[in-house]
C-alpha atoms as a PDB file:
ATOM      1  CA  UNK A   1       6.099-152.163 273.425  1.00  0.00           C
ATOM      2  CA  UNK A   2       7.559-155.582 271.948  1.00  0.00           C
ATOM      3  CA  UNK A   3      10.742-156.338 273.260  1.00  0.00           C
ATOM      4  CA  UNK A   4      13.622-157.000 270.471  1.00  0.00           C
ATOM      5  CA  UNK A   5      15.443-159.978 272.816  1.00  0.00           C
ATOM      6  CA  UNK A   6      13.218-163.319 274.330  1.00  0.00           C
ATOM      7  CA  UNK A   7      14.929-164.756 276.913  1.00  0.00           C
ATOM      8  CA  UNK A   8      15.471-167.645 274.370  1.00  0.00           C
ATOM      9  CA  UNK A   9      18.004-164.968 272.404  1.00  0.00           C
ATOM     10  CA  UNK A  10      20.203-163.977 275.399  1.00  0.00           C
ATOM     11  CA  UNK A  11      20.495-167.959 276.016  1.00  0.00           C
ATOM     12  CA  UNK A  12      21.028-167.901 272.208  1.00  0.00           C
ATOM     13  CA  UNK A  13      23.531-165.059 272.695  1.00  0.00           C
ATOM     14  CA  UNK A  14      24.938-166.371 275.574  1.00  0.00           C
ATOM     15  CA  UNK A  15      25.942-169.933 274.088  1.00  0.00           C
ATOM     16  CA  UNK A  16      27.571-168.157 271.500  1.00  0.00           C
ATOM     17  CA  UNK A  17      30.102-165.941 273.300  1.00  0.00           C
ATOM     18  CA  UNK A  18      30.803-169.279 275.301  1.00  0.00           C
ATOM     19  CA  UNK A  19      31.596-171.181 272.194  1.00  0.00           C
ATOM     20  CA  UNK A  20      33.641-168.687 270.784  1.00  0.00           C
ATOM     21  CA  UNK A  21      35.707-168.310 273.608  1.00  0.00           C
ATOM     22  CA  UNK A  22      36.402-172.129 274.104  1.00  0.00           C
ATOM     23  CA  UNK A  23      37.170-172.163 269.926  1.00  0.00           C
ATOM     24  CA  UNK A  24      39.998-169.877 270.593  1.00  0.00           C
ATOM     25  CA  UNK A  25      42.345-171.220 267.776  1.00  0.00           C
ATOM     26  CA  UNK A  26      45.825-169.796 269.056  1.00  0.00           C
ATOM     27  CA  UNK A  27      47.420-170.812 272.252  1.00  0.00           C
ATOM     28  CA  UNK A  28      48.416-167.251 272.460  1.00  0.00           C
ATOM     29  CA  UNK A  29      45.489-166.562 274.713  1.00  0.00           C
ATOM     30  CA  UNK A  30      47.258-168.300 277.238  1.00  0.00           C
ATOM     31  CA  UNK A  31      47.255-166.064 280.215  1.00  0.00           C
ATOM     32  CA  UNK A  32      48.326-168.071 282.865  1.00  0.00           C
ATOM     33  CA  UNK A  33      51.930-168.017 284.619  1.00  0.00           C
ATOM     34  CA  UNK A  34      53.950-170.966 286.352  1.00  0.00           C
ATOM     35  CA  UNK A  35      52.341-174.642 286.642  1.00  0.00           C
ATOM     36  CA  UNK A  36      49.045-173.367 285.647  1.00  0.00           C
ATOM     37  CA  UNK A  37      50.243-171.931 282.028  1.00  0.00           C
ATOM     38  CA  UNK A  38      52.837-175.264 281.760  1.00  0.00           C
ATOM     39  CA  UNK A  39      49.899-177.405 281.884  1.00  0.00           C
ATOM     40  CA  UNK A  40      47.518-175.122 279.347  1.00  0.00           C
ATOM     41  CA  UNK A  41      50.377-174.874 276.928  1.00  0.00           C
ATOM     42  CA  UNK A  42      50.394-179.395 277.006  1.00  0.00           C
ATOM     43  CA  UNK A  43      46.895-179.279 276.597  1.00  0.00           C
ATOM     44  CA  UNK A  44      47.089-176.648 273.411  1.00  0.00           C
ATOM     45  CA  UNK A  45      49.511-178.690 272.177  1.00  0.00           C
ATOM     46  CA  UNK A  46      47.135-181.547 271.332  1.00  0.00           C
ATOM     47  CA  UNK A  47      44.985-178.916 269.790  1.00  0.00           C
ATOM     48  CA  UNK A  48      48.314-177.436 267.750  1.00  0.00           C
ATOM     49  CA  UNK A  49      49.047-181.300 266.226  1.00  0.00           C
ATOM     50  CA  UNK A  50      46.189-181.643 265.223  1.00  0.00           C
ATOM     51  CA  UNK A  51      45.541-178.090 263.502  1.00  0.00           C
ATOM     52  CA  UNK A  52      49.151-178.070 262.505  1.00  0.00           C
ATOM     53  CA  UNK A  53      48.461-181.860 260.180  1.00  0.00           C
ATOM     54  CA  UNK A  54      51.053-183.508 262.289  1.00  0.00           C
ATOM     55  CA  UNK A  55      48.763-186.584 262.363  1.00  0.00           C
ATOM     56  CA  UNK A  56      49.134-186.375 258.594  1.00  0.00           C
ATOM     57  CA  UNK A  57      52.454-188.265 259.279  1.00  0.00           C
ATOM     58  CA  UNK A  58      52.890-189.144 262.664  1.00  0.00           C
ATOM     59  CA  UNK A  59      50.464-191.079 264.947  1.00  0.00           C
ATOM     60  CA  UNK A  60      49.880-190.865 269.085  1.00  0.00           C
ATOM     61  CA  UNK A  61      48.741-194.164 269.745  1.00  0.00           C
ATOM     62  CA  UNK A  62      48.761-194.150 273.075  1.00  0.00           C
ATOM     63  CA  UNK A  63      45.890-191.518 272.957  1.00  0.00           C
ATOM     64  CA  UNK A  64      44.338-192.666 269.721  1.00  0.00           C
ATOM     65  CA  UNK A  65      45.531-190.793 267.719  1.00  0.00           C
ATOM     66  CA  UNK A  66      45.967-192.448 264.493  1.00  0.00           C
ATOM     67  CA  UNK A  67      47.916-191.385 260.948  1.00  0.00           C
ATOM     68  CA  UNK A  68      45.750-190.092 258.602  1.00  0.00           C
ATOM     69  CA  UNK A  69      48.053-190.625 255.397  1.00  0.00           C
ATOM     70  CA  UNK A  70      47.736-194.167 253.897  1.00  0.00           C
ATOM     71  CA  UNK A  71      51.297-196.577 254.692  1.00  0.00           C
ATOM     72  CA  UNK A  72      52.708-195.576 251.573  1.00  0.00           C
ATOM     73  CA  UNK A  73      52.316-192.124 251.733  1.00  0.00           C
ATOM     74  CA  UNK A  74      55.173-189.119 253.509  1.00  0.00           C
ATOM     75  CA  UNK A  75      57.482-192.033 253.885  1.00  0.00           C
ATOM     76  CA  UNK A  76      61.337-191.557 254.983  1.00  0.00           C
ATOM     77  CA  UNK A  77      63.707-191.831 252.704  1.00  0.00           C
ATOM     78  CA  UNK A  78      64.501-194.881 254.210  1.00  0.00           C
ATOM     79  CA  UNK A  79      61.576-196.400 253.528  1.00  0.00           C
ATOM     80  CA  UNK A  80      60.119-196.762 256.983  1.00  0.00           C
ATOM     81  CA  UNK A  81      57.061-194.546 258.207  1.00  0.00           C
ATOM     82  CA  UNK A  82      56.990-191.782 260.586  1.00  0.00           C
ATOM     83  CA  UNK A  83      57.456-192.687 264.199  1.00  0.00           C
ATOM     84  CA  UNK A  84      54.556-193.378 266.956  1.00  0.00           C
ATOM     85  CA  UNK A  85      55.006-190.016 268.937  1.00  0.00           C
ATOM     86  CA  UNK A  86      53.581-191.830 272.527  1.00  0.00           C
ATOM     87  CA  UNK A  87      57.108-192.285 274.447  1.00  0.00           C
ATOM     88  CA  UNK A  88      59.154-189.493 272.868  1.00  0.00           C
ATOM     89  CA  UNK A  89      58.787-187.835 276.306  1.00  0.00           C
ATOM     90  CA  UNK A  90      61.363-190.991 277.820  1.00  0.00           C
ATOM     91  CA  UNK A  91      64.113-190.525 275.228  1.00  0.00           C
ATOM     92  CA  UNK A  92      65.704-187.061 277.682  1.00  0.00           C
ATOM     93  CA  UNK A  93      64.911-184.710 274.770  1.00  0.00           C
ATOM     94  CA  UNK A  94      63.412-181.022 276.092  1.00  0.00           C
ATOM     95  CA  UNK A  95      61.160-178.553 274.729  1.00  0.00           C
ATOM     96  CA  UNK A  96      63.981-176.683 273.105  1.00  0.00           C
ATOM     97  CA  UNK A  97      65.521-179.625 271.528  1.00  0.00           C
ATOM     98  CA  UNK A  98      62.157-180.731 269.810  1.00  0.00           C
ATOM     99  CA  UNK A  99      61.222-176.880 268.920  1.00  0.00           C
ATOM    100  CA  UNK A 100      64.766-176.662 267.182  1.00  0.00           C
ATOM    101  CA  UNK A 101      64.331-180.187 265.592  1.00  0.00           C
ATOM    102  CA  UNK A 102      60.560-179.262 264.175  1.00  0.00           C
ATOM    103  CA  UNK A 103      62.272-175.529 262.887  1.00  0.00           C
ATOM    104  CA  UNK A 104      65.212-177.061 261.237  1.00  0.00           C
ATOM    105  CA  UNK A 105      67.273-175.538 263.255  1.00  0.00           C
ATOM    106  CA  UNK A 106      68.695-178.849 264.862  1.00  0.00           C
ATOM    107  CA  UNK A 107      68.566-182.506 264.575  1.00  0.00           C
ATOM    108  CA  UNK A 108      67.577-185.547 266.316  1.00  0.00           C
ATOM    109  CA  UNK A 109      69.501-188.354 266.001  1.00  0.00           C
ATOM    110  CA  UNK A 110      71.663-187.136 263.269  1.00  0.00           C
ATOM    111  CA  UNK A 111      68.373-186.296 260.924  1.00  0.00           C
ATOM    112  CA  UNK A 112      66.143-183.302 260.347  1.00  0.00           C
ATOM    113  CA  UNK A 113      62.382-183.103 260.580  1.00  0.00           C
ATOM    114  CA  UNK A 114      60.797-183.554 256.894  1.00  0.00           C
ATOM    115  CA  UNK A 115      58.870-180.488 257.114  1.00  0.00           C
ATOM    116  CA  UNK A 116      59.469-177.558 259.173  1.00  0.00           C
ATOM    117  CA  UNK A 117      56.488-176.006 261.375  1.00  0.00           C
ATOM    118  CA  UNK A 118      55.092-172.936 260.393  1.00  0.00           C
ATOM    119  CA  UNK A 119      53.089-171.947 263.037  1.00  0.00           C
ATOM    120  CA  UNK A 120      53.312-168.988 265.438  1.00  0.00           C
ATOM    121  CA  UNK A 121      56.204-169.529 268.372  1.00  0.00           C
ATOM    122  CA  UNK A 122      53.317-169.731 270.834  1.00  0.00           C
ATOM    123  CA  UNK A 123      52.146-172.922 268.752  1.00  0.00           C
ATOM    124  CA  UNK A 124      55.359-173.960 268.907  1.00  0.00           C
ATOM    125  CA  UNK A 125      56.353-173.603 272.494  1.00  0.00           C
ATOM    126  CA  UNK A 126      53.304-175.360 273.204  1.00  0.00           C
ATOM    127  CA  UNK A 127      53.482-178.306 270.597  1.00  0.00           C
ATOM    128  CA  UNK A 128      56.840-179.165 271.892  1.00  0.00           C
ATOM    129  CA  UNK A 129      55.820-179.216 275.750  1.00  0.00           C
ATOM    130  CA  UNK A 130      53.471-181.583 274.625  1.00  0.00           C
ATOM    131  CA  UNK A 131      55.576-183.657 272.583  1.00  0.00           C
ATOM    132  CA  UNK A 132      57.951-184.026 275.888  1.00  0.00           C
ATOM    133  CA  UNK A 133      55.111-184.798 277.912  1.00  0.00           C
ATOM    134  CA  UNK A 134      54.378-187.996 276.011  1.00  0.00           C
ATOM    135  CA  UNK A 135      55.831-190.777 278.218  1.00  0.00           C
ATOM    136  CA  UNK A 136      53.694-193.580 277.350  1.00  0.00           C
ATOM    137  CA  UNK A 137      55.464-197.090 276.836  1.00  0.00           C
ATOM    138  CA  UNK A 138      56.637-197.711 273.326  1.00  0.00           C
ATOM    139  CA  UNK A 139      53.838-199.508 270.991  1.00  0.00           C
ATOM    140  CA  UNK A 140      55.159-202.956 270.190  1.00  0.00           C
END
């Protein structure tokens, strides 16, 4: 009798349930409670910037994390480019404050976001954690 499954398949097989599980695309998988979910929501907040196009305007240098859009591009109406997110952790601004100011629902220093975030309130909770947890030293 021929077996339907080498052992080559169940590695196969195997490698494939693994990958799907690490590709989960929505922090609300999260399971964790207290320090241990804090820190998986900061780390799914990379993961939300960059599948929510925030790099489209904004750039992380600290991390490497360059624009994407060319200098003339999603401009303020100013005339001056999106800020470097790395230190926005050191300007005293919480989670809420930058969930509200991403929603529309508030502003930050006297101005709205340009585009409001459409993502689930998971994404969002853990966009903003990470946002806060930026406290690298302004790029010069």
């Amino acid at each position: 009798m021929k077996r339907w499954m080498t052992s080559s398949h169940w590695v196969a097989l195997l490698f494939a349930v693994i990958f799907a599980l690490v590709s989960v695309g929505s922090v609300s998988d999260v399971r964790a409670d207290g320090p241990d979910k804090a820190a998986l929501l900061k780390h799914a907040g990379k993961a939300v910037f960059t599948k929510a196009r925030c790099g489209s305007c904004h750039s992380v240098n600290a991390l490497d994390l360059k624009r994407s859009a060319s200098d003339d591009e999603e401009e303020e109406d100013e005339g001056t480019p999106p800020p470097d997110l790395s230190d926005v952790g050191t300007k005293g601004h919480d989670a809420q404050v930058i969930s509200d100011y991403l929603t529309k629902k508030g502003k930050l220093n006297g101005k709205n976001h340009k585009k409001k975030f459409k993502g689930s309130d998971e994404d969002l909770k853990a966009l903003a954690e990470w946002i806060t947890s930026l406290k690298f030293p302004a790029a010069k």
